[in-house]
N, C-alpha and C. Protein backbone atom coordinates (compact mmCIF):
# COMPACT_ATOMS: atom_id res chain seq x y z
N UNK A 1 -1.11 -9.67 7.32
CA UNK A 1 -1.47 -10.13 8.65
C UNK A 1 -0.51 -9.48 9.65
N UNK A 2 -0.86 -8.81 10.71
CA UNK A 2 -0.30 -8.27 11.62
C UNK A 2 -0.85 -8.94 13.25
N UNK A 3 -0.05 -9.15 13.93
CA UNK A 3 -0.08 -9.25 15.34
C UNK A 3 -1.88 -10.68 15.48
N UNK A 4 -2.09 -11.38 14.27
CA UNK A 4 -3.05 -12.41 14.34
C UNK A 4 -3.86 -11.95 13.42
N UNK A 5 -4.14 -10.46 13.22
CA UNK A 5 -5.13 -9.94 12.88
C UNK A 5 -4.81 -9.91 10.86
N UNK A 6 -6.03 -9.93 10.45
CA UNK A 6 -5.61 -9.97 8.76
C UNK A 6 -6.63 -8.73 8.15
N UNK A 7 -5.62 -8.12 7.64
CA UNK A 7 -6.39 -6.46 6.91
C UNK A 7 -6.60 -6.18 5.77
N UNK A 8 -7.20 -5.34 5.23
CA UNK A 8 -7.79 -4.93 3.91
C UNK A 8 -6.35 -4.59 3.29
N UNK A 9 -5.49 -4.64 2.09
CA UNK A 9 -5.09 -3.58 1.80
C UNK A 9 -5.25 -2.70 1.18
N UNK A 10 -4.52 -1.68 0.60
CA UNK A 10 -5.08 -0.57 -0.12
C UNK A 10 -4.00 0.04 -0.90
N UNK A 11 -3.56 0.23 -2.25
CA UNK A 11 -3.16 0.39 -2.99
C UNK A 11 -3.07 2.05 -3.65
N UNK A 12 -2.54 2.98 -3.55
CA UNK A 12 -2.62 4.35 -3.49
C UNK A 12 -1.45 4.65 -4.78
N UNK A 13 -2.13 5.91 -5.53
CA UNK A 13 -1.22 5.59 -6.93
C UNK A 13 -1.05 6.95 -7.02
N UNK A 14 -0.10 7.75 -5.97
CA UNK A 14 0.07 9.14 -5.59
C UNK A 14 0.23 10.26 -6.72
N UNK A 15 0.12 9.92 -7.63
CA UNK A 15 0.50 10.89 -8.97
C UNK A 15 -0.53 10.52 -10.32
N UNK A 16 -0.76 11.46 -10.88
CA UNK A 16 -2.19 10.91 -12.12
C UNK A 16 -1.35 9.96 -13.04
N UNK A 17 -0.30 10.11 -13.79
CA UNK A 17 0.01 9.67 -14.71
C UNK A 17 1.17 9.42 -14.43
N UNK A 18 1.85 9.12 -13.25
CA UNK A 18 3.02 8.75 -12.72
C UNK A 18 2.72 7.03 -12.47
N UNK A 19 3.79 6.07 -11.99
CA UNK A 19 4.09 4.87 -11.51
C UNK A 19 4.14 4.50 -10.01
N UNK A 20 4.38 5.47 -9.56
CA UNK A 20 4.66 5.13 -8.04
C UNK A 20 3.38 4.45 -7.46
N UNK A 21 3.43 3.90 -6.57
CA UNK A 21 2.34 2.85 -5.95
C UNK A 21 2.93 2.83 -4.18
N UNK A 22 1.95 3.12 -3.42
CA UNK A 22 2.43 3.16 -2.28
C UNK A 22 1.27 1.96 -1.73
N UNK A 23 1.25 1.25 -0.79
CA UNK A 23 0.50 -0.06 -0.09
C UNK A 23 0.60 0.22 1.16
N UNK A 24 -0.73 0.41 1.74
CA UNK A 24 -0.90 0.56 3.11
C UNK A 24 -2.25 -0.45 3.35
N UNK A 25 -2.55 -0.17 5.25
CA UNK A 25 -3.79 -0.78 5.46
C UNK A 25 -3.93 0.38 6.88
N UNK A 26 -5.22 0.07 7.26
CA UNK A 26 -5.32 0.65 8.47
C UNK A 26 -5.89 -0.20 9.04
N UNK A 27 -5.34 0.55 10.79
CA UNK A 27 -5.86 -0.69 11.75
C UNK A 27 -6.53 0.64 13.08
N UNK A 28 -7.74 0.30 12.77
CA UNK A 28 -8.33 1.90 14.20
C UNK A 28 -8.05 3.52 13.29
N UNK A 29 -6.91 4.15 14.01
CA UNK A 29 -6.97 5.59 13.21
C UNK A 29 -5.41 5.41 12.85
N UNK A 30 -4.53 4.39 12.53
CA UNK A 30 -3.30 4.06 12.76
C UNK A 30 -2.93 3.86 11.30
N UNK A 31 -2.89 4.27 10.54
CA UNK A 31 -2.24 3.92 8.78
C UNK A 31 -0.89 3.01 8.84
N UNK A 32 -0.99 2.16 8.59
CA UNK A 32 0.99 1.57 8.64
C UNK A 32 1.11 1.30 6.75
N UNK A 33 2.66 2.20 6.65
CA UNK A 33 2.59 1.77 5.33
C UNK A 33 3.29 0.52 4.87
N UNK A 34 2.75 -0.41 3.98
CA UNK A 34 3.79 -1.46 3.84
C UNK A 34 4.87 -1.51 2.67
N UNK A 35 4.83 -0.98 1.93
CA UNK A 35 5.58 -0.76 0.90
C UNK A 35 5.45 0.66 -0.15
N UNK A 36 6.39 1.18 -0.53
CA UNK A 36 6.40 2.37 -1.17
C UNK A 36 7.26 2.79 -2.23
N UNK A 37 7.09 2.69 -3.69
CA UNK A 37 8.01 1.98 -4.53
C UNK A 37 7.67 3.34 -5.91
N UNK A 38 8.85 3.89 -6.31
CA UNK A 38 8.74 4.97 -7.00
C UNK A 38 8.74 4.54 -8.77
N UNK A 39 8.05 3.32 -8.84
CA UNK A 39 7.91 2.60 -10.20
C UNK A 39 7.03 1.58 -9.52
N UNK A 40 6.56 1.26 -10.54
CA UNK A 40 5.46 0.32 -10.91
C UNK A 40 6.17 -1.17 -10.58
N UNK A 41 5.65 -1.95 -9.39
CA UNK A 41 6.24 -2.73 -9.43
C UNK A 41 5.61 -4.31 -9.54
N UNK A 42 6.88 -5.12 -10.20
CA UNK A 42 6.13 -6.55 -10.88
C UNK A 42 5.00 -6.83 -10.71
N UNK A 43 4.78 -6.68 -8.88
CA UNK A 43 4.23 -7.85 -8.52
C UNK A 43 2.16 -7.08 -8.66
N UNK A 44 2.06 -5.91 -9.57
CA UNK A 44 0.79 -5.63 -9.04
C UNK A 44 0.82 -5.39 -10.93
N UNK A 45 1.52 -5.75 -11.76
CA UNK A 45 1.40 -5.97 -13.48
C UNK A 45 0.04 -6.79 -13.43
């Protein structure tokens, strides 16, 4: 939830057989990323 508003997120897994997981959403043409984590992390096991 940003500024009232509540968004899709989106889950991006930048490498084929890698861990990293990056979490964004968009709002208009505006990408904000929310988290960006170079391992696999707990909370998406």
């Amino acid at each position: 939830m940003r500024g009232g508003q509540t968004f899709q997120r989106w889950q991006h897994k930048p490498t084929l057989k890698g861990t990293a997981r990056v979490w964004f959403y968009v709002d208009g043409s505006t990408v904000y990323l929310e988290q960006v984590h170079t391992a696999h992390p707990n909370e998406t096991k």
